[in-house]
C-alpha atoms as a PDB file:
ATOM      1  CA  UNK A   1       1.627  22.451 -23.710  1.00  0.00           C
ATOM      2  CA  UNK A   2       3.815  19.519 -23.812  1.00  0.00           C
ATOM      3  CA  UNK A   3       2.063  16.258 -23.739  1.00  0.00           C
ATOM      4  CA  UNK A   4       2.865  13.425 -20.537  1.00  0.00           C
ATOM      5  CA  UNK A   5       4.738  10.508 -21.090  1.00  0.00           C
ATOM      6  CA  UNK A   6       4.074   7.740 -19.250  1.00  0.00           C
ATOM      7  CA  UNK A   7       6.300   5.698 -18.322  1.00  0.00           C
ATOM      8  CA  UNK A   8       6.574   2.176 -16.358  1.00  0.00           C
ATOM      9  CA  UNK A   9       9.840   1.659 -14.145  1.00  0.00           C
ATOM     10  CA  UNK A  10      11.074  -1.281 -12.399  1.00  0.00           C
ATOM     11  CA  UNK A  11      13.060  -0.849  -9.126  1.00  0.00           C
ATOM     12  CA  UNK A  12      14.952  -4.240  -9.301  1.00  0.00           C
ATOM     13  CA  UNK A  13      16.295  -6.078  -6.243  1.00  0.00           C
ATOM     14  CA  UNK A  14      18.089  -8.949  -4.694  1.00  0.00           C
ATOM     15  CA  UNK A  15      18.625  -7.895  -0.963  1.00  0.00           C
ATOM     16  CA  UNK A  16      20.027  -4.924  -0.872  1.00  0.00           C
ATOM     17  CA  UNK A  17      21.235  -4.665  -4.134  1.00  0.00           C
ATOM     18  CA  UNK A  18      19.684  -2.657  -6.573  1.00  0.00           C
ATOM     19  CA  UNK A  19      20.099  -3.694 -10.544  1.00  0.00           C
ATOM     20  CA  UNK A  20      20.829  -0.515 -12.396  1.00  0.00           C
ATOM     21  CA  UNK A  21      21.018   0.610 -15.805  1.00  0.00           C
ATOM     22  CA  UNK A  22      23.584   3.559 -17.502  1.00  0.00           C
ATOM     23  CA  UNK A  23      21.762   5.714 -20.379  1.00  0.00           C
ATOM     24  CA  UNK A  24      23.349   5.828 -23.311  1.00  0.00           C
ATOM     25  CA  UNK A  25      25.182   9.424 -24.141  1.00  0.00           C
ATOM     26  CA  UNK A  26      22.768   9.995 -26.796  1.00  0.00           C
ATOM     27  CA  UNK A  27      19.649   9.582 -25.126  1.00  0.00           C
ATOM     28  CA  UNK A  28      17.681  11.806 -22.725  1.00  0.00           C
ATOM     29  CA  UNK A  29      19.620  12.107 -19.166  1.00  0.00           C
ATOM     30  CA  UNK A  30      22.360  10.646 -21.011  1.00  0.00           C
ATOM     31  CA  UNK A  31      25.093   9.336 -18.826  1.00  0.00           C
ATOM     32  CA  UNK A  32      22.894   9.079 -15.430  1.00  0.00           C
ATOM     33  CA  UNK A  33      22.175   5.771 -13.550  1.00  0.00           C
ATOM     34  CA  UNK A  34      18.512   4.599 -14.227  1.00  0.00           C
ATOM     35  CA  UNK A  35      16.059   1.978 -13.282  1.00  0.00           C
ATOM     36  CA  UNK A  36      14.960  -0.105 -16.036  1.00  0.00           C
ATOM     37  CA  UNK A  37      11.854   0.888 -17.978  1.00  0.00           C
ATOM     38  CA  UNK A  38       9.958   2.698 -21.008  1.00  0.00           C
ATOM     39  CA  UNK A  39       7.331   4.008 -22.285  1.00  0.00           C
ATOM     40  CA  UNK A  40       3.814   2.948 -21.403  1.00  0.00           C
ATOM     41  CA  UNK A  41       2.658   2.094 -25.226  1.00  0.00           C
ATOM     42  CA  UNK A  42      -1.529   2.781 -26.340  1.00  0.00           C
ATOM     43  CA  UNK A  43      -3.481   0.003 -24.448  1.00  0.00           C
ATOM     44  CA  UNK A  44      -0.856  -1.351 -21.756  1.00  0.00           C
ATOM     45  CA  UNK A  45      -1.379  -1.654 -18.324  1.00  0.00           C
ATOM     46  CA  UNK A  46       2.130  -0.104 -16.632  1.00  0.00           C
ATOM     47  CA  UNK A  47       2.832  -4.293 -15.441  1.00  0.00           C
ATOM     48  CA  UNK A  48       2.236  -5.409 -19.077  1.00  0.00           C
ATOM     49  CA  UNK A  49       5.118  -2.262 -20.394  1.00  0.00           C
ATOM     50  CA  UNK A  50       7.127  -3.404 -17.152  1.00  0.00           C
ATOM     51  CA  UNK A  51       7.368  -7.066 -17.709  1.00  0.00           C
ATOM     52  CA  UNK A  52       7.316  -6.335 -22.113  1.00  0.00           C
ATOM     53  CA  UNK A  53      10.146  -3.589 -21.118  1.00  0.00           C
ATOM     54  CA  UNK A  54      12.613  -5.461 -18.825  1.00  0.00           C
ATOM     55  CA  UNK A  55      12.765  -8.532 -21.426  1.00  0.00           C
ATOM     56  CA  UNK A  56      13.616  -6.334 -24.336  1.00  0.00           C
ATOM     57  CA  UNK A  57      16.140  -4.321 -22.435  1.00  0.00           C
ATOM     58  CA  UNK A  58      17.710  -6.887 -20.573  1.00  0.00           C
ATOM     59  CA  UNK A  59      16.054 -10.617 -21.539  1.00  0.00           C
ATOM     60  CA  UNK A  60      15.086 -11.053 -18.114  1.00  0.00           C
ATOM     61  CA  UNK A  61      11.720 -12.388 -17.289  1.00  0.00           C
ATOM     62  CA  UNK A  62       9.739 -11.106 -14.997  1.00  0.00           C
ATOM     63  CA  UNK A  63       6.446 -12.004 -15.591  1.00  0.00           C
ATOM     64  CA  UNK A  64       6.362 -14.358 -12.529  1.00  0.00           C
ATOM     65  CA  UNK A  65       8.069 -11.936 -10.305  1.00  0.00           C
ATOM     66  CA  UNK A  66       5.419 -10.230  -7.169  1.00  0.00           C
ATOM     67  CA  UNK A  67       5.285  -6.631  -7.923  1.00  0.00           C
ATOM     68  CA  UNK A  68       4.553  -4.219  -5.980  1.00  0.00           C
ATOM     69  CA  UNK A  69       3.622  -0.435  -6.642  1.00  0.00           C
ATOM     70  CA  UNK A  70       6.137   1.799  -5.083  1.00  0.00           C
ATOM     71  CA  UNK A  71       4.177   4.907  -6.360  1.00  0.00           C
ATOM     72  CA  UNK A  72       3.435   7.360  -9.412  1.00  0.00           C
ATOM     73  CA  UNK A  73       5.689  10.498  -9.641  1.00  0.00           C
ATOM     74  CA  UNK A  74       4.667  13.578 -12.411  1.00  0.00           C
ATOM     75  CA  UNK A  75       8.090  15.071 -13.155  1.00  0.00           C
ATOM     76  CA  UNK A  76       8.111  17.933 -15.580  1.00  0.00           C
ATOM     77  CA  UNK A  77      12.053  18.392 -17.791  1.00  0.00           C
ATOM     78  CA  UNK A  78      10.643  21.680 -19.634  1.00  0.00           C
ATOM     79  CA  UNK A  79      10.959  20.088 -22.533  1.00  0.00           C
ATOM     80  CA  UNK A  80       8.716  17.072 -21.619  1.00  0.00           C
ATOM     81  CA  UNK A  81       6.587  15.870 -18.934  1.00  0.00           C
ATOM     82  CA  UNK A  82       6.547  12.600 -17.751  1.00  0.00           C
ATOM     83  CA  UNK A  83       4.479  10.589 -15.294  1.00  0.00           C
ATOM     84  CA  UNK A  84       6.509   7.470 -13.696  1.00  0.00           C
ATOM     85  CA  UNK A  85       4.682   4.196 -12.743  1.00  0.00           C
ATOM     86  CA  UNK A  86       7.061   2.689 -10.459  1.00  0.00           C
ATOM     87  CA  UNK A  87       7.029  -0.886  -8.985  1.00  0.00           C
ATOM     88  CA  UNK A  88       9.520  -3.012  -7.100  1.00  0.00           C
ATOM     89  CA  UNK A  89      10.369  -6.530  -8.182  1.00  0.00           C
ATOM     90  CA  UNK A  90      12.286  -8.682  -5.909  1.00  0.00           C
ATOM     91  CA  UNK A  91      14.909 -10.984  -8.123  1.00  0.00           C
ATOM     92  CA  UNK A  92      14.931 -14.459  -7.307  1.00  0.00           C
ATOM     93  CA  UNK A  93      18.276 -16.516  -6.117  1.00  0.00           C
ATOM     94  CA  UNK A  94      18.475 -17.690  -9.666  1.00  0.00           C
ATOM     95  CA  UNK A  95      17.679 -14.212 -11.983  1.00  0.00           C
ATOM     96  CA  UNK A  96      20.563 -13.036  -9.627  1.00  0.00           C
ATOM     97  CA  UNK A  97      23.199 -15.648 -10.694  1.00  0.00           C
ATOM     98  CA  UNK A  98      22.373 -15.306 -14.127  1.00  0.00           C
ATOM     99  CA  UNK A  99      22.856 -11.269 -14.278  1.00  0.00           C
ATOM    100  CA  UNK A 100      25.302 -10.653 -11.348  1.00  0.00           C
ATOM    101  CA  UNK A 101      28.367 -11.005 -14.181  1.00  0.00           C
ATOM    102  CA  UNK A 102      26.339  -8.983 -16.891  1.00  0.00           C
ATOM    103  CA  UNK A 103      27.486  -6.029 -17.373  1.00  0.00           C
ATOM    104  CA  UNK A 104      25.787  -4.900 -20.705  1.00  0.00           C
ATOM    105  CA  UNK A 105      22.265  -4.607 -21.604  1.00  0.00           C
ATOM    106  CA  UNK A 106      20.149  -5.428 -25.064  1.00  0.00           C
ATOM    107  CA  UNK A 107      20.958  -1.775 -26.286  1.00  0.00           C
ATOM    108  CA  UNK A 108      24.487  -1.732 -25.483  1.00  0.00           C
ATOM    109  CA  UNK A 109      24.292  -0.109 -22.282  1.00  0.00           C
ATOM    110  CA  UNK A 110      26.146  -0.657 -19.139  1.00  0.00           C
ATOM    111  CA  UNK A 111      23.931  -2.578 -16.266  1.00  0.00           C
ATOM    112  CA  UNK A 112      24.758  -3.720 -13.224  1.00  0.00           C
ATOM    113  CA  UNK A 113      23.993  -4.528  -9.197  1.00  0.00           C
ATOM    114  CA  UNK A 114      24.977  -1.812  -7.035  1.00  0.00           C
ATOM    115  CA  UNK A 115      24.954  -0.924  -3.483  1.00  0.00           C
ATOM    116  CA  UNK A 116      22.207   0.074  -1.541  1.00  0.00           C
ATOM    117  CA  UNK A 117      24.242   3.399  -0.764  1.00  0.00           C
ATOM    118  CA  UNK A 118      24.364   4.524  -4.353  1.00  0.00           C
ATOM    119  CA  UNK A 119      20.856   6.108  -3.479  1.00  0.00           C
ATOM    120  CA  UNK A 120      23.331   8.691  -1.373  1.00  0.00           C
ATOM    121  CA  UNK A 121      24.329   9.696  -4.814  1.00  0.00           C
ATOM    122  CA  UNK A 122      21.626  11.574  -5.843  1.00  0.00           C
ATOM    123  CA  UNK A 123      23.639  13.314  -8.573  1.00  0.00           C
ATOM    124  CA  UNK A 124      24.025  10.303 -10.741  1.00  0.00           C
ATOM    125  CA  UNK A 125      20.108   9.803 -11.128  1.00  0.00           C
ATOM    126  CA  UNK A 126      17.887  11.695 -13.174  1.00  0.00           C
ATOM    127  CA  UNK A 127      15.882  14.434 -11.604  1.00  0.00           C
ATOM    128  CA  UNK A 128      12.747  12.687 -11.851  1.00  0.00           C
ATOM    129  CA  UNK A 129      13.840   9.423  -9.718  1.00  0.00           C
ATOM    130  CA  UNK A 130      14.567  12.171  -6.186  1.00  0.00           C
ATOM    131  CA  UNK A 131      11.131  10.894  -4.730  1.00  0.00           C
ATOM    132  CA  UNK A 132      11.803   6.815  -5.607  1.00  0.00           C
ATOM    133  CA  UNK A 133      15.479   7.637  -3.841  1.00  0.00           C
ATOM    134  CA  UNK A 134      13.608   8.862  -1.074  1.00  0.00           C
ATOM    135  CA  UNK A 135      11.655   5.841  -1.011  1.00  0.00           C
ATOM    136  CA  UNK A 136      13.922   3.151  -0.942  1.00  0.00           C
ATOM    137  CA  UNK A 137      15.060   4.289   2.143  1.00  0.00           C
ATOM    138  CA  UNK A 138      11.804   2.597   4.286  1.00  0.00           C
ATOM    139  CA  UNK A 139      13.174  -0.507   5.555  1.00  0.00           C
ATOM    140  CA  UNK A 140      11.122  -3.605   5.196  1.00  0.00           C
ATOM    141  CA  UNK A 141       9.758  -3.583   9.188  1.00  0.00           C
ATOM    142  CA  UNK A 142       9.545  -0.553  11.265  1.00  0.00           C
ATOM    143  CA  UNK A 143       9.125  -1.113  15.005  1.00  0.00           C
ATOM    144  CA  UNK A 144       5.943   1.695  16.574  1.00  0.00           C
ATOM    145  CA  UNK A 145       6.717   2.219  20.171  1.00  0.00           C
ATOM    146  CA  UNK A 146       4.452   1.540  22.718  1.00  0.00           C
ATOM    147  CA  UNK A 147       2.684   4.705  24.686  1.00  0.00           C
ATOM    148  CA  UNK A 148       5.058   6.001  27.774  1.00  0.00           C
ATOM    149  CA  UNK A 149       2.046   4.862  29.800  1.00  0.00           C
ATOM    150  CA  UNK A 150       2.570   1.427  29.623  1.00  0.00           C
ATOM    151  CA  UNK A 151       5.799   1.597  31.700  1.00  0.00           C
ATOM    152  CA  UNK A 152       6.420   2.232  35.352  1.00  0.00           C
ATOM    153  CA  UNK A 153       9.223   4.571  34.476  1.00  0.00           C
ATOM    154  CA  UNK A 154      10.531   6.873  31.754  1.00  0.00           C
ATOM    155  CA  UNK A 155      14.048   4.889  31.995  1.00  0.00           C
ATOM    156  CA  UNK A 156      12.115   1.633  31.481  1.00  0.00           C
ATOM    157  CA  UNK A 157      10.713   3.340  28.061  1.00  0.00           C
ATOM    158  CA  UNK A 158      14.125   4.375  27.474  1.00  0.00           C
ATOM    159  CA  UNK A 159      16.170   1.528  27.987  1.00  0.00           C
ATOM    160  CA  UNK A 160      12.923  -0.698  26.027  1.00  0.00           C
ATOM    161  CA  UNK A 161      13.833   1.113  22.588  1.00  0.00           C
ATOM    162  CA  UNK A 162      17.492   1.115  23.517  1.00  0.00           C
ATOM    163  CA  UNK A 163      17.796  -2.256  22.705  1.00  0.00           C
ATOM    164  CA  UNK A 164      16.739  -2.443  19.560  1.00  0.00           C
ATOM    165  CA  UNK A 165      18.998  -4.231  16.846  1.00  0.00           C
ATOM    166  CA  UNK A 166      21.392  -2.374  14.863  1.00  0.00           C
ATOM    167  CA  UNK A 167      19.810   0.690  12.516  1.00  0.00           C
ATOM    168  CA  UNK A 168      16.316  -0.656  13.654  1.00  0.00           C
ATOM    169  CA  UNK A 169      13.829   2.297  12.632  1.00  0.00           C
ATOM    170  CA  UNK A 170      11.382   3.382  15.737  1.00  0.00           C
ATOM    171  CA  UNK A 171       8.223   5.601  15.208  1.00  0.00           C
ATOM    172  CA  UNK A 172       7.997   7.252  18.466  1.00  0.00           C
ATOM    173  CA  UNK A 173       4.710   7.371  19.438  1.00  0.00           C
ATOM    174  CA  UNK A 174       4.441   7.764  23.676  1.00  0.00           C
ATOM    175  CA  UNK A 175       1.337   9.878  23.780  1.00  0.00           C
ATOM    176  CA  UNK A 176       3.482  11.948  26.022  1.00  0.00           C
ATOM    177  CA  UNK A 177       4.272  15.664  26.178  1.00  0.00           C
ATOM    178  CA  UNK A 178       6.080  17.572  23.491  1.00  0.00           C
ATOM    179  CA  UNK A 179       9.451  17.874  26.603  1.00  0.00           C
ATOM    180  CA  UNK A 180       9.168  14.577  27.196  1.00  0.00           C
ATOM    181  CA  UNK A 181       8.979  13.350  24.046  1.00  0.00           C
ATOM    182  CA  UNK A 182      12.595  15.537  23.044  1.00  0.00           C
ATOM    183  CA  UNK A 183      13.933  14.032  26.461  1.00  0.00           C
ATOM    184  CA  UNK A 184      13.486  10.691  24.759  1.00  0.00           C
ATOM    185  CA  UNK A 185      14.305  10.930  21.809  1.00  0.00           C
ATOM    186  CA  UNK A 186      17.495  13.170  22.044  1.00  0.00           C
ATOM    187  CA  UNK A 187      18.535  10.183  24.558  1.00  0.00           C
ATOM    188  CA  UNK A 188      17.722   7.721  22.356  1.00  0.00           C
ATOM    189  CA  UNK A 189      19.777   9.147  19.711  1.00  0.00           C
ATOM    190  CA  UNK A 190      22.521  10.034  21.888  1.00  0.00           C
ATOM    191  CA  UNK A 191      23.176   6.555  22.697  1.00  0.00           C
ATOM    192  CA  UNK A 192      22.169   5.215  19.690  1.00  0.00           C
ATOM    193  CA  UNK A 193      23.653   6.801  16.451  1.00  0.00           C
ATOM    194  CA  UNK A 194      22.170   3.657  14.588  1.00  0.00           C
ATOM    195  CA  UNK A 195      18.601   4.357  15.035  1.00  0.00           C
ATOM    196  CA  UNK A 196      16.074   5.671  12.406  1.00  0.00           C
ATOM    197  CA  UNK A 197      14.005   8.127  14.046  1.00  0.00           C
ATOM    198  CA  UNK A 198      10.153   8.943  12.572  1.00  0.00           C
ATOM    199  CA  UNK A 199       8.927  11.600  15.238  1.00  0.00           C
ATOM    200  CA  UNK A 200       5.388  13.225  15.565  1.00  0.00           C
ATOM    201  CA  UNK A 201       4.924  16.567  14.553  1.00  0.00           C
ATOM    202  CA  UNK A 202       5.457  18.503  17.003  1.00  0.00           C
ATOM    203  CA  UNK A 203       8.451  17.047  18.493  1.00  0.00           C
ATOM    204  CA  UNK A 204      11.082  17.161  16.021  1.00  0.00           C
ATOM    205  CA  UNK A 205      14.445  18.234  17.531  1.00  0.00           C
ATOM    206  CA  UNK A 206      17.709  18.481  16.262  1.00  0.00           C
ATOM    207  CA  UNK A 207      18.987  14.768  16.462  1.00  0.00           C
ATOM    208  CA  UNK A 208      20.229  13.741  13.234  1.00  0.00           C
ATOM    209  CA  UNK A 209      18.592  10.460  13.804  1.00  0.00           C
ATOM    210  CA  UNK A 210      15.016  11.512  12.663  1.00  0.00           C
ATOM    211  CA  UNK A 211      14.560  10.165   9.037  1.00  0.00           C
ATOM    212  CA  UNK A 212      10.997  11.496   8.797  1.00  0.00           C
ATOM    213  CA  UNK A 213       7.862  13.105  10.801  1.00  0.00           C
ATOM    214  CA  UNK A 214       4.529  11.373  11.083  1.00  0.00           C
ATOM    215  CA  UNK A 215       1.044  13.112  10.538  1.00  0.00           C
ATOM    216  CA  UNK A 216      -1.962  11.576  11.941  1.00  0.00           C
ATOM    217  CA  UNK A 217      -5.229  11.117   9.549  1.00  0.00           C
ATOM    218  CA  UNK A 218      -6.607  13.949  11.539  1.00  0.00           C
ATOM    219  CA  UNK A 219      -3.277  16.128  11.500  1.00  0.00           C
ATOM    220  CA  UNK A 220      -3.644  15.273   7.471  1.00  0.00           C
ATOM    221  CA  UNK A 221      -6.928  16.457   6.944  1.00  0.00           C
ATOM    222  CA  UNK A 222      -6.907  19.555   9.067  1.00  0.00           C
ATOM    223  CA  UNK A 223      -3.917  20.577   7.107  1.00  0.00           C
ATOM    224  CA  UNK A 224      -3.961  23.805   4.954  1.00  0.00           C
ATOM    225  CA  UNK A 225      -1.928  22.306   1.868  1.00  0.00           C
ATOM    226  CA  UNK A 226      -1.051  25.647   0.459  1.00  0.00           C
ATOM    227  CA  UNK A 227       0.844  26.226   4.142  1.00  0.00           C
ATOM    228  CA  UNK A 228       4.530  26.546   4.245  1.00  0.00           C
ATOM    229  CA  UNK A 229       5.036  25.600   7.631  1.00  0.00           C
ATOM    230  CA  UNK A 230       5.821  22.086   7.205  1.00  0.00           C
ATOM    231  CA  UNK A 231       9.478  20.653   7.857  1.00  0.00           C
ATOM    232  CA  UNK A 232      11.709  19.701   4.903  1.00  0.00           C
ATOM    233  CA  UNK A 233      12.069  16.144   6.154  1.00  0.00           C
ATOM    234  CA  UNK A 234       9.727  13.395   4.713  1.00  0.00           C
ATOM    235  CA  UNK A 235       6.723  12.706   5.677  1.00  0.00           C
ATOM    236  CA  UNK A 236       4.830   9.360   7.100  1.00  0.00           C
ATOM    237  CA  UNK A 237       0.906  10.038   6.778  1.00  0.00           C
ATOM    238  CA  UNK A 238      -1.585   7.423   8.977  1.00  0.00           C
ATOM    239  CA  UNK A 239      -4.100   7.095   6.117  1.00  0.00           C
ATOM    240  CA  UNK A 240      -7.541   4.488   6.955  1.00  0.00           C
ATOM    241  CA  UNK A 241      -9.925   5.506   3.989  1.00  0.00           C
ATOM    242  CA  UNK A 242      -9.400   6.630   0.448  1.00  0.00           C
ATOM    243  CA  UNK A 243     -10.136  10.302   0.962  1.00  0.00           C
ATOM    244  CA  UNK A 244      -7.384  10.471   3.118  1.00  0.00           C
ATOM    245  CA  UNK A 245      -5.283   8.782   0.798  1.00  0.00           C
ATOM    246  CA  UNK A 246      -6.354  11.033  -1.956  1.00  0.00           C
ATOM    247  CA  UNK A 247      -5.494  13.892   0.157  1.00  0.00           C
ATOM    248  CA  UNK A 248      -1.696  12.557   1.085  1.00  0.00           C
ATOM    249  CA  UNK A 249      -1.847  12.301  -2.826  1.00  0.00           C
ATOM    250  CA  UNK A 250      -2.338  16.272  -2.836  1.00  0.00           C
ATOM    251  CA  UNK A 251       0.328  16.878  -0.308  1.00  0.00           C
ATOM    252  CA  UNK A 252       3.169  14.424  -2.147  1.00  0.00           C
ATOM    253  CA  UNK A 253       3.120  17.063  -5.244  1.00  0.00           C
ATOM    254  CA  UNK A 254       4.547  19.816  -2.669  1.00  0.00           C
ATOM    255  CA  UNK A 255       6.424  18.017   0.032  1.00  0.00           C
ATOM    256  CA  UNK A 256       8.300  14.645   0.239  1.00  0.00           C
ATOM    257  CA  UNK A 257       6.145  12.144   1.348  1.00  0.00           C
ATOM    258  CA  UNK A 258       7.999   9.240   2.132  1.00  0.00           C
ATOM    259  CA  UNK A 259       5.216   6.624   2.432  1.00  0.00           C
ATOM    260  CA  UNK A 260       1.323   6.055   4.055  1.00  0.00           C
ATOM    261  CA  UNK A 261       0.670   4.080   7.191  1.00  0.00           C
ATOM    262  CA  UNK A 262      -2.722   2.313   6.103  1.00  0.00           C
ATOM    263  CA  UNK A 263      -4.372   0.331   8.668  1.00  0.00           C
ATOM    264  CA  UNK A 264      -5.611  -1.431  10.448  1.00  0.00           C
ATOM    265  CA  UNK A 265      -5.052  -4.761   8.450  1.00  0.00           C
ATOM    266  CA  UNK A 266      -5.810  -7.340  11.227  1.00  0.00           C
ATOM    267  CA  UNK A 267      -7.637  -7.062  14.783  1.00  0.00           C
ATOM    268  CA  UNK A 268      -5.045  -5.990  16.952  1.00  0.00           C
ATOM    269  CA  UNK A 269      -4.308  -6.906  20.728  1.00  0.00           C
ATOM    270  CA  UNK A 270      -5.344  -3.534  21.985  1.00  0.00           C
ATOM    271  CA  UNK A 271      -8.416  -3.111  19.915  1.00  0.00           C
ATOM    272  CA  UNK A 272     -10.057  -6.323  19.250  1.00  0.00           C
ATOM    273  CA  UNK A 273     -13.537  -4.899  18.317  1.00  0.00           C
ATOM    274  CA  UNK A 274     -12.632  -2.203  15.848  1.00  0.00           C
ATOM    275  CA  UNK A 275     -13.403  -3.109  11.932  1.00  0.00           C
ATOM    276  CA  UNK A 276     -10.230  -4.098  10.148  1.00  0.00           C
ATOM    277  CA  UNK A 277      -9.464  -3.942   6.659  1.00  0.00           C
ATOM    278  CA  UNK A 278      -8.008  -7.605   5.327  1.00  0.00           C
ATOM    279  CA  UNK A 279      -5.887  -8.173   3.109  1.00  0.00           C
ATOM    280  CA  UNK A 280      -8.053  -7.494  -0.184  1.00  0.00           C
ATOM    281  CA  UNK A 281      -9.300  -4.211   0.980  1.00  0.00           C
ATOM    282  CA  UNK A 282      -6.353  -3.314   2.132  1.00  0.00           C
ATOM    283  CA  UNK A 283      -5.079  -3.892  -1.436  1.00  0.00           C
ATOM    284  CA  UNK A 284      -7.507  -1.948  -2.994  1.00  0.00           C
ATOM    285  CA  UNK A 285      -7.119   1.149  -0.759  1.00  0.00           C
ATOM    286  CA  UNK A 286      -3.599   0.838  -1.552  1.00  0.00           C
ATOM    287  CA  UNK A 287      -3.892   1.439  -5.205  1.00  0.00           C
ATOM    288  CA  UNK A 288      -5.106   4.739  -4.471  1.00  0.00           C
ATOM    289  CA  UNK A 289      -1.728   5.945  -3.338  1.00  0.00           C
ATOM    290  CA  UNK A 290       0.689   7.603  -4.978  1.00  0.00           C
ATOM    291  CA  UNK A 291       3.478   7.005  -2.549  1.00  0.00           C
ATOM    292  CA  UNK A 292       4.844   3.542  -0.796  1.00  0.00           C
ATOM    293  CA  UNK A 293       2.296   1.748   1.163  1.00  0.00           C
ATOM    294  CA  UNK A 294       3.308   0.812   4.867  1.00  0.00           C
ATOM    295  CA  UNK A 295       0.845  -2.332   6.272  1.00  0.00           C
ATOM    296  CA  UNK A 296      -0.352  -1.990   9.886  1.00  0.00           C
ATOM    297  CA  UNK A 297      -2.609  -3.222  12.825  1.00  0.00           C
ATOM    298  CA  UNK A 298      -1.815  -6.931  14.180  1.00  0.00           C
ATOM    299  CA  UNK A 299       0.971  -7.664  11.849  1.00  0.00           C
ATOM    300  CA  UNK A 300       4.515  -9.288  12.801  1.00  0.00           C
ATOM    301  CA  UNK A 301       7.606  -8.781  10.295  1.00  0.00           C
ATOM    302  CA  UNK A 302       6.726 -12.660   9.397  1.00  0.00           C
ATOM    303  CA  UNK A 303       3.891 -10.681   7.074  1.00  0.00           C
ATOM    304  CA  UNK A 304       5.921  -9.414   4.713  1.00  0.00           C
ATOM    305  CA  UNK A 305       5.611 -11.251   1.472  1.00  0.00           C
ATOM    306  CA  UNK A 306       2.095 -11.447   2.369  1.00  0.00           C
ATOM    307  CA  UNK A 307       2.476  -7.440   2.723  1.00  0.00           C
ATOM    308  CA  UNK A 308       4.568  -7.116  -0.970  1.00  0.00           C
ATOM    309  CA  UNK A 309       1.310  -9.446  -2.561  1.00  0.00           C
ATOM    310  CA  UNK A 310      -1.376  -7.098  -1.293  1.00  0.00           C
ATOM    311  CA  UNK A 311       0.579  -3.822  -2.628  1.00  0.00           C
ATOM    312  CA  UNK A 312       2.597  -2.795   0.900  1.00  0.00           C
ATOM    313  CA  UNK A 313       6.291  -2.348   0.393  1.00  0.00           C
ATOM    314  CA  UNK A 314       7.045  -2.643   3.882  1.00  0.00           C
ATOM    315  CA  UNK A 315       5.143  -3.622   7.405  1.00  0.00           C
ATOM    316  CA  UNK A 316       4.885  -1.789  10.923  1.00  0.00           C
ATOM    317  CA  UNK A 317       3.926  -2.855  14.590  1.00  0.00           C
ATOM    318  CA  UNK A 318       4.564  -2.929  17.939  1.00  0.00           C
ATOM    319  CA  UNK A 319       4.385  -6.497  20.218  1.00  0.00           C
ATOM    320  CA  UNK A 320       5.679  -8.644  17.438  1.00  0.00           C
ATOM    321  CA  UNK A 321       8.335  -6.394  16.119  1.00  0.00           C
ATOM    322  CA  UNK A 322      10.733  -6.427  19.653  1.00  0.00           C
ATOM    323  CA  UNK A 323      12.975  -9.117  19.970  1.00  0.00           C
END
């Protein structure tokens, strides 16, 4: 039985530029583009190897840096097994002036700042990185429509989400009918190729706008995980408690589960009364995942540092997220 490696990886960014790393021919995956990291050595925490591992390979300190825990991935090579512990570090305005001209790391190998749309390139990544490519595509605020009920009209629901700014990313959520709910979004796409599309369920259609379905806690935990009837696309899971976390866990070693919607964080407009998490619970529920963390419940896109702090790599609402 071959024994797990664990290993710490840093997803490094400024923007929307990600800092990679080539692997030297010689090593494992030689010749693929890699975030930076290593091995997880006897007695370290995976931020201790992360901040030890990114100043040996490329004498940049990050020990200041918020990091945030995009998830833990098992990956097994045949000849080894390793287990990934991988966090996003945002670079600061002046780590990103002293490394945007470097183009060669402590052990000789080729680093650099690439393009978001790398990720596209699946090919040039090792196998085991699939899931944190899947990842990075969550934007940092994702607008949650309101219910169809709230409007006088369909057409005023419509033309609501039709305004959105460019390549905006809507979970559809109208507590409408499964025709309805196509009507809308195949319109919605139709007229707006830009969109990112995260649809119950139930209603996914052919638009090539939908970037992922959403299951509900209860959808989650009525959910026969040895089934084959789920879609191919990723998955968004509405998670409030740990054993529903522990249960999206389960599901992200079959199917690609994108991230967790854990709420609510704050008392929200609509629901004043019910019992909200905070901030600190919200970041210790959040260590139980093993996928990205999505913050919800009376949050604005203003909440996102506080959001990367508390272990969320991204925030999600409805009021304050419409311009």
């Amino acid at each position: 039985m071959n024994t797990v490696i664990p290993v710490a990886v840093a997803v490094l960014r400024y923007g929307e530029l990600l800092l990679l790393a080539t692997r030297l021919d010689h090593q494992h995956q030689g010749g693929k583009l890699e975030f930076v990291g290593g091995k997880i050595e006897q007695g370290e925490t995976p931020n201790h190897a992360l901040i030890r591992e990114v100043n040996e390979e490329l004498g940049l300190d990050i020990k200041d840096n918020v990091m945030t825990k995009l998830g833990r991935i098992n990956h097994d090579y045949g000849d080894k097994i390793v287990q990934l512990f991988v966090y996003q570090i945002w670079l600061t305005d002046e780590q990103y002036l002293d490394f945007k001209d470097k183009n060669m790391g402590n052990d000789g190998q080729h680093i650099g700042f690439y393009e978001k749309e790398i990720l596209n390139q699946t090919e040039r990544f090792p196998t085991a990185n699939a899931p944190i490519l899947n990842w990075l595509a969550l934007p940092s605020a994702i607008v949650i429509s309101h219910a169809l009920s709230v409007f006088k009209k369909q057409t005023d629901w419509l033309d609501c989400y039709l305004s959105l700014s460019k390549d905006c990313t809507l979970i559809v959520r109208t507590q409408a009918d499964h025709q309805i709910n196509a009507e809308l979004i195949n319109a919605l796409s139709s007229q707006r190729g830009d969109l990112r599309l995260i649809v119950p369920l139930q209603d996914i259609t052919n638009s090539p706008n939908i970037m992922a379905v959403r299951l509900t806690q209860n959808e989650l935990m009525e959910l026969d995980l040895s089934s084959d009837e789920l879609p191919k696309l990723p998955i968004i899971i509405s998670c409030h408690d740990v054993i529903s976390i522990q249960k999206a866990n389960l599901l992200a070693n079959t199917h690609p589960v994108m991230a967790i919607l854990l709420s609510p964080v704050k008392a929200t407009a609509t629901h004043p009364d019910t019992p909200h998490l905070g901030w600190e619970n919200f970041a210790k529920l959040a260590q139980f995942s093993d996928v990205p963390v999505i913050a919800l419940g009376g949050l604005s896109p203003s909440d996102i540092e506080m959001a990367y702090q508390h272990g969320a790599v991204a925030v999600a609402g409805i009021r304050g997220f419409i311009k």
